[in-house]
PDB file of N, CA and C in Angstrom:
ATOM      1  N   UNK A   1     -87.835  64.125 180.488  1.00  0.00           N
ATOM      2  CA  UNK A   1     -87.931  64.453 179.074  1.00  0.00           C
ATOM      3  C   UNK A   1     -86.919  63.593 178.313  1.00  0.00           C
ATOM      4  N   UNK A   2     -87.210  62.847 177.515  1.00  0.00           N
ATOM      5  CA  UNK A   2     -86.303  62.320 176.625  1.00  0.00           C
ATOM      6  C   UNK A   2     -85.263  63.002 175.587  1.00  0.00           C
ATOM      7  N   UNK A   3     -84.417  62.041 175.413  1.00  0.00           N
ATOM      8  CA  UNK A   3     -83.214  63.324 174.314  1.00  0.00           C
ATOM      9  C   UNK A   3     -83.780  62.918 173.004  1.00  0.00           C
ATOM     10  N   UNK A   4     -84.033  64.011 172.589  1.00  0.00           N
ATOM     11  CA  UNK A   4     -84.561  64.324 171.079  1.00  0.00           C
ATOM     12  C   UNK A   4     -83.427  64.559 170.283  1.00  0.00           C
ATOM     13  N   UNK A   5     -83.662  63.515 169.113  1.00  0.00           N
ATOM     14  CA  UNK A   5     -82.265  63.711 168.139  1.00  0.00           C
ATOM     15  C   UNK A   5     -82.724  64.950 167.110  1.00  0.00           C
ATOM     16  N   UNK A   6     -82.580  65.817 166.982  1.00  0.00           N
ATOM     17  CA  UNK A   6     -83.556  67.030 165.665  1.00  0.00           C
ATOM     18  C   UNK A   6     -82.530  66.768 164.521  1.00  0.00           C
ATOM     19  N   UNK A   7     -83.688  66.698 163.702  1.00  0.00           N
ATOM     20  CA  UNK A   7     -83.009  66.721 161.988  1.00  0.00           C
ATOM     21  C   UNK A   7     -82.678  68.169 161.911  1.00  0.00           C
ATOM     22  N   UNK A   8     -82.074  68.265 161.251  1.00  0.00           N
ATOM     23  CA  UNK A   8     -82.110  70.203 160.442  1.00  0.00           C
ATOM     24  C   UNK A   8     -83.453  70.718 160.194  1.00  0.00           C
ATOM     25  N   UNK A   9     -83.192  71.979 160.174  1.00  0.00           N
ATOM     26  CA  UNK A   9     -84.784  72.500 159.853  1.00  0.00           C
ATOM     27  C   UNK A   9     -85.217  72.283 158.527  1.00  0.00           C
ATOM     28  N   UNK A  10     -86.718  72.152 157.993  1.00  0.00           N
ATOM     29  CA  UNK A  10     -86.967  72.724 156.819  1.00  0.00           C
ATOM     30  C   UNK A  10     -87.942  73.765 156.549  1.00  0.00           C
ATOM     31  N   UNK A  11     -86.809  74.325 155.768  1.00  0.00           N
ATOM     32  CA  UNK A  11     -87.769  75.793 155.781  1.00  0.00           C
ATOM     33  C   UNK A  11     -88.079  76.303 154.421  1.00  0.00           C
ATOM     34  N   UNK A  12     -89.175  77.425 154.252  1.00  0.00           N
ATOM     35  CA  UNK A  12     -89.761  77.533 153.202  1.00  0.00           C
ATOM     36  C   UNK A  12     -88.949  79.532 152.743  1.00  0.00           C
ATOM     37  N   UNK A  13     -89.497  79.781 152.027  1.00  0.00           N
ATOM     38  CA  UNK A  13     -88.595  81.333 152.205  1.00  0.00           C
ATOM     39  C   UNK A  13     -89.907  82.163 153.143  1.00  0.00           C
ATOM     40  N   UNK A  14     -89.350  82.943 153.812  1.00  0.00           N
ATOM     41  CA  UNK A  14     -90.177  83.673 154.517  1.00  0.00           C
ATOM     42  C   UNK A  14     -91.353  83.035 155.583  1.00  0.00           C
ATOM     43  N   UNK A  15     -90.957  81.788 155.868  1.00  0.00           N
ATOM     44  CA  UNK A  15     -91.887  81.114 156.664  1.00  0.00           C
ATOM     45  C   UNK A  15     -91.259  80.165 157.645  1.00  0.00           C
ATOM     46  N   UNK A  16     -92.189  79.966 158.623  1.00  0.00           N
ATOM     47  CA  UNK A  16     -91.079  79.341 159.718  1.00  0.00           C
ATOM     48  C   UNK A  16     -90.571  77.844 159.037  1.00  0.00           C
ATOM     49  N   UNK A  17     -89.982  77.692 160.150  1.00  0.00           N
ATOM     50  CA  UNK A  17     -89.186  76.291 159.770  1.00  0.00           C
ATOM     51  C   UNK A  17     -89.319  74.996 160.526  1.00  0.00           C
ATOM     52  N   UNK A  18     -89.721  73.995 160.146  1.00  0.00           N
ATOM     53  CA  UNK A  18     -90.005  72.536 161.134  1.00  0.00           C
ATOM     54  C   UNK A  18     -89.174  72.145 161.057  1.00  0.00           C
ATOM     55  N   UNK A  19     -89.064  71.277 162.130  1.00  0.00           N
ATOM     56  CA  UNK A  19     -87.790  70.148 162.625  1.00  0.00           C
ATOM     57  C   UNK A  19     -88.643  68.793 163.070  1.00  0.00           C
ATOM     58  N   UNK A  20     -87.581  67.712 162.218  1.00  0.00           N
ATOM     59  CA  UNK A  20     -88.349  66.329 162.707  1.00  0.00           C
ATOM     60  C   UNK A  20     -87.417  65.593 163.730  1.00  0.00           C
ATOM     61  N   UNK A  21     -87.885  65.054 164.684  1.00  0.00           N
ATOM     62  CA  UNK A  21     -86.876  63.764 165.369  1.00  0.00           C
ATOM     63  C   UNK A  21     -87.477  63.619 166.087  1.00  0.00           C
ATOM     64  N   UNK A  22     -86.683  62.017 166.825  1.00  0.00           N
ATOM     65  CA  UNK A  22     -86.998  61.054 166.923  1.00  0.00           C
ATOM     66  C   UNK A  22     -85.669  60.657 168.312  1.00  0.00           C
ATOM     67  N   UNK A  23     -86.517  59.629 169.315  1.00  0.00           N
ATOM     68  CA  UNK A  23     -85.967  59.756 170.222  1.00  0.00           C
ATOM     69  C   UNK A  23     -85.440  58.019 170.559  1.00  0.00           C
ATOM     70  N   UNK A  24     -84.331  57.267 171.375  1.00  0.00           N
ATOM     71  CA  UNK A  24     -84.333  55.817 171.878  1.00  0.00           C
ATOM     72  C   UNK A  24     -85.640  55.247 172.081  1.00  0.00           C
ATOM     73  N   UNK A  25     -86.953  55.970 172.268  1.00  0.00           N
ATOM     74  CA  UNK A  25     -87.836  54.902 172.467  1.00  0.00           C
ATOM     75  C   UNK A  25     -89.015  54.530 171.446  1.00  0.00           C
ATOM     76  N   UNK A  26     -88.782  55.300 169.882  1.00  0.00           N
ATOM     77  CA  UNK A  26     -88.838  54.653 168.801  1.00  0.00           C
ATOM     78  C   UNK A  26     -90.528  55.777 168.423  1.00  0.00           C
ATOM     79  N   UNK A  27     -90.149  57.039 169.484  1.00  0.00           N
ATOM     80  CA  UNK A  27     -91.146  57.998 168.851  1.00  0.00           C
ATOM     81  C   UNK A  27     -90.755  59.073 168.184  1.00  0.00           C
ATOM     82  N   UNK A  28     -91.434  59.978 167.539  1.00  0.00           N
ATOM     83  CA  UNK A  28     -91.126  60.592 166.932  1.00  0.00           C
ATOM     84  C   UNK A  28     -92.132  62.094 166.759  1.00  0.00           C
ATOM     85  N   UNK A  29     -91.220  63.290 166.481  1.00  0.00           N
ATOM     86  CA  UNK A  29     -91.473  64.781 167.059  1.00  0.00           C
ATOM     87  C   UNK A  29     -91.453  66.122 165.973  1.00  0.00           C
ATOM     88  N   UNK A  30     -92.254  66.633 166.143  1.00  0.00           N
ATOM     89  CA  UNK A  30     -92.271  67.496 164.884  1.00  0.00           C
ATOM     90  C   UNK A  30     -92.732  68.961 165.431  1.00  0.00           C
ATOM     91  N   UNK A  31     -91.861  69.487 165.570  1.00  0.00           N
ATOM     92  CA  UNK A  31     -91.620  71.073 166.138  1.00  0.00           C
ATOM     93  C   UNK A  31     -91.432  72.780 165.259  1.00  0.00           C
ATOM     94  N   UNK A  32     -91.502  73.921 165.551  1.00  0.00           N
ATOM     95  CA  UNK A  32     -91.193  75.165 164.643  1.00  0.00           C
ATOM     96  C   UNK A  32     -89.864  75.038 165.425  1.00  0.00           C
ATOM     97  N   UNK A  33     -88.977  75.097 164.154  1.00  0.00           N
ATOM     98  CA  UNK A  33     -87.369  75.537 164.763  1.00  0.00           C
ATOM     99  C   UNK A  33     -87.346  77.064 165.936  1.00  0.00           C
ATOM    100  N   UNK A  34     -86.789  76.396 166.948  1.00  0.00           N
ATOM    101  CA  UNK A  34     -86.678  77.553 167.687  1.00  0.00           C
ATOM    102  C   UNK A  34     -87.927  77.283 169.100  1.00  0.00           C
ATOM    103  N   UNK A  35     -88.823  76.833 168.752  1.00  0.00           N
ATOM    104  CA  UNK A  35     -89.639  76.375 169.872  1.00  0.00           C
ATOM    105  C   UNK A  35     -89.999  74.878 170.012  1.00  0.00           C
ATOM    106  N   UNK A  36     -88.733  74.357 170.569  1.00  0.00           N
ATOM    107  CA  UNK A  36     -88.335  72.485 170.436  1.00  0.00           C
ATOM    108  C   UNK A  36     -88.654  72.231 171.841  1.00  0.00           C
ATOM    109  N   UNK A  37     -89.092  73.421 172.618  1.00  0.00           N
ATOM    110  CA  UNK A  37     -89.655  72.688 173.696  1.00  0.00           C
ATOM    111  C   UNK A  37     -91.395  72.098 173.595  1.00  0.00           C
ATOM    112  N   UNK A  38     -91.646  72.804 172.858  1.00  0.00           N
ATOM    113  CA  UNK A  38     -93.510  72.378 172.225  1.00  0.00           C
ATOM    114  C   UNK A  38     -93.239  72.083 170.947  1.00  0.00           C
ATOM    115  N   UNK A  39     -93.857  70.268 171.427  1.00  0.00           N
ATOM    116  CA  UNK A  39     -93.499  69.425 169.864  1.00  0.00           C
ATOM    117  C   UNK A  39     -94.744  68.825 170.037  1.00  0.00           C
ATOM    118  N   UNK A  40     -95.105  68.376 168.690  1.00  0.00           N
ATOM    119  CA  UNK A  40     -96.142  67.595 168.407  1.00  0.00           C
ATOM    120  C   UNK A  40     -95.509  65.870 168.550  1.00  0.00           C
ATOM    121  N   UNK A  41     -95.888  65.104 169.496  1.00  0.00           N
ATOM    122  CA  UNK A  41     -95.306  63.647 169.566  1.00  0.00           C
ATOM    123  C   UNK A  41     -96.433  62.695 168.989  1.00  0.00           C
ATOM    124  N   UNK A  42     -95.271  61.131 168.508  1.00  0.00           N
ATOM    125  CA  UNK A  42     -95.832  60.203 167.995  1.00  0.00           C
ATOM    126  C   UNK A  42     -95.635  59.270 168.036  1.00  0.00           C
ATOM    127  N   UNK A  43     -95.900  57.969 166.889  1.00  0.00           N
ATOM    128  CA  UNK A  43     -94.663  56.709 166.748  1.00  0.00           C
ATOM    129  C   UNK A  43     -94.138  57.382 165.487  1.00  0.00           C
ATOM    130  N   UNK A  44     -92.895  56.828 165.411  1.00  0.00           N
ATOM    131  CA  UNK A  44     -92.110  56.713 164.426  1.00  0.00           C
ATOM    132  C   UNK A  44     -92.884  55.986 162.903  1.00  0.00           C
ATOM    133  N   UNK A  45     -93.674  55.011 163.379  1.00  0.00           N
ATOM    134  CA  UNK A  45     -94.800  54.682 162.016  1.00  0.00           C
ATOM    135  C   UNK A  45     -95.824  55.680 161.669  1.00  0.00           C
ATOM    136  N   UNK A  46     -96.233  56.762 162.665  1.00  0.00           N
ATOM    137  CA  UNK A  46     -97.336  57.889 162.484  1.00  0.00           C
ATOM    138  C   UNK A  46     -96.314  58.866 161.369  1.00  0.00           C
ATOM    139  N   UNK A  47     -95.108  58.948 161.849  1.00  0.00           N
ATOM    140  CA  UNK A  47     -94.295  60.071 160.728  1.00  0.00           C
ATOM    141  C   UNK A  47     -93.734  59.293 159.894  1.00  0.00           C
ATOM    142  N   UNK A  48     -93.515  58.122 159.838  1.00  0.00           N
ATOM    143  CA  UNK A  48     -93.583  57.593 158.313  1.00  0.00           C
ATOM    144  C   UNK A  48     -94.526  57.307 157.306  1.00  0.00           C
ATOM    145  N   UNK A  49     -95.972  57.541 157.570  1.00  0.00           N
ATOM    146  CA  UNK A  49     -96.894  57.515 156.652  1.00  0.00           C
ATOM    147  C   UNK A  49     -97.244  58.878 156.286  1.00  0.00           C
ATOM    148  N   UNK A  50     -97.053  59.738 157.680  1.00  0.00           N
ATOM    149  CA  UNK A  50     -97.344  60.937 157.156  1.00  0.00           C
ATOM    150  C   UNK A  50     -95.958  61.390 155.925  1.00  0.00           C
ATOM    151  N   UNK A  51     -94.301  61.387 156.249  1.00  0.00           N
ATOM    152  CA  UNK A  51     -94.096  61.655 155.256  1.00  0.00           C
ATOM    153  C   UNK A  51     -94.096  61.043 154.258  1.00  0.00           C
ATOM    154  N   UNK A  52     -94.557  59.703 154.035  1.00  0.00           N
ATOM    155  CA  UNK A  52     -94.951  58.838 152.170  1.00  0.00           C
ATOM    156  C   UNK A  52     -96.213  59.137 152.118  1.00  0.00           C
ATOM    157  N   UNK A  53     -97.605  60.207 152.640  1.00  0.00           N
ATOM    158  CA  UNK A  53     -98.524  60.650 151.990  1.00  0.00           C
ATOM    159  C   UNK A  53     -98.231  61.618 151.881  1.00  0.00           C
ATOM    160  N   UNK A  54     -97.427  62.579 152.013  1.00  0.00           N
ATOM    161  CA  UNK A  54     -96.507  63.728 151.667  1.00  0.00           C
ATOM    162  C   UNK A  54     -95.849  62.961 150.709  1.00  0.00           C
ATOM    163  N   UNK A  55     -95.115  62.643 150.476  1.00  0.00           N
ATOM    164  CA  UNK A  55     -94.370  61.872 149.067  1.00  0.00           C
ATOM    165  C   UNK A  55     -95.243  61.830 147.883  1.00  0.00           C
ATOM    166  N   UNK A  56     -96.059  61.029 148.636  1.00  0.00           N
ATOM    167  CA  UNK A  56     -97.300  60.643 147.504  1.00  0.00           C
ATOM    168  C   UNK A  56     -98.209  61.985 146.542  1.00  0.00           C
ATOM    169  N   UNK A  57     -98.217  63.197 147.177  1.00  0.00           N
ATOM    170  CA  UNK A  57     -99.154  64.268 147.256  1.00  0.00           C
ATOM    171  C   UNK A  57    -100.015  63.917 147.483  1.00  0.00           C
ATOM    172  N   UNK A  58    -100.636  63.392 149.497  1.00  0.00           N
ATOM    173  CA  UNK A  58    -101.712  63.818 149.306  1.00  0.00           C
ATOM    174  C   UNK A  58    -101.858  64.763 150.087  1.00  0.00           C
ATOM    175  N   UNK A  59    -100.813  65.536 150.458  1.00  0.00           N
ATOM    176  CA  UNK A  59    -100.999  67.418 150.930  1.00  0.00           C
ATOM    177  C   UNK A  59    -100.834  68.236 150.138  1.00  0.00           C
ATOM    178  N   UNK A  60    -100.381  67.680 148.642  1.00  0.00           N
ATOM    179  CA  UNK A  60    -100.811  68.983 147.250  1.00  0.00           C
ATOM    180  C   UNK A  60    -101.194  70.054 147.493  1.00  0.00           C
ATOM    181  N   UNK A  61    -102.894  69.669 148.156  1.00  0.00           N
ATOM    182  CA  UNK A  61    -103.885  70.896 148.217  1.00  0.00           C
ATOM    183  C   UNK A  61    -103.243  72.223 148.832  1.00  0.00           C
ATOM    184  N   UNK A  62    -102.296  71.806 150.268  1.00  0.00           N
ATOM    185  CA  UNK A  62    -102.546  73.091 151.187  1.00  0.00           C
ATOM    186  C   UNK A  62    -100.755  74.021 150.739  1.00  0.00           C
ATOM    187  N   UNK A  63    -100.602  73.592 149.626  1.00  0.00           N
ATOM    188  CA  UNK A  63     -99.467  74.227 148.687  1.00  0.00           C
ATOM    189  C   UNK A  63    -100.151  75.238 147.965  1.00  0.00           C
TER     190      UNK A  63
END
């Protein structure tokens, strides 16, 4: 298993909380705080578009 660097959580009020990071071999992990052993994995370019179409709003809708 690789060492996962975790950002802080972000959390919403009353709802769980995600954690992003990213590991030496340039992928990247997106987990519910508290269950960092089941992560969703990637590249590091898959979670940078996802968060600048998040930037962008194009997840508006599910707000």
């Amino acid at each position: 298993m690789p060492t996962i660097t975790w950002e802080d959580p972000f959390c919403g009020e009353g709802a769980n909380c995600f954690r992003l990071g990213t590991d030496p071999h340039g992928n990247a992990y997106i987990t519910v705080a508290g269950d960092e052993e089941t992560d969703l994995t990637d590249s590091r370019e898959a979670l940078r578009a996802l968060i600048l179409g998040i930037k962008a709003g194009e997840a508006d809708h599910l707000l």
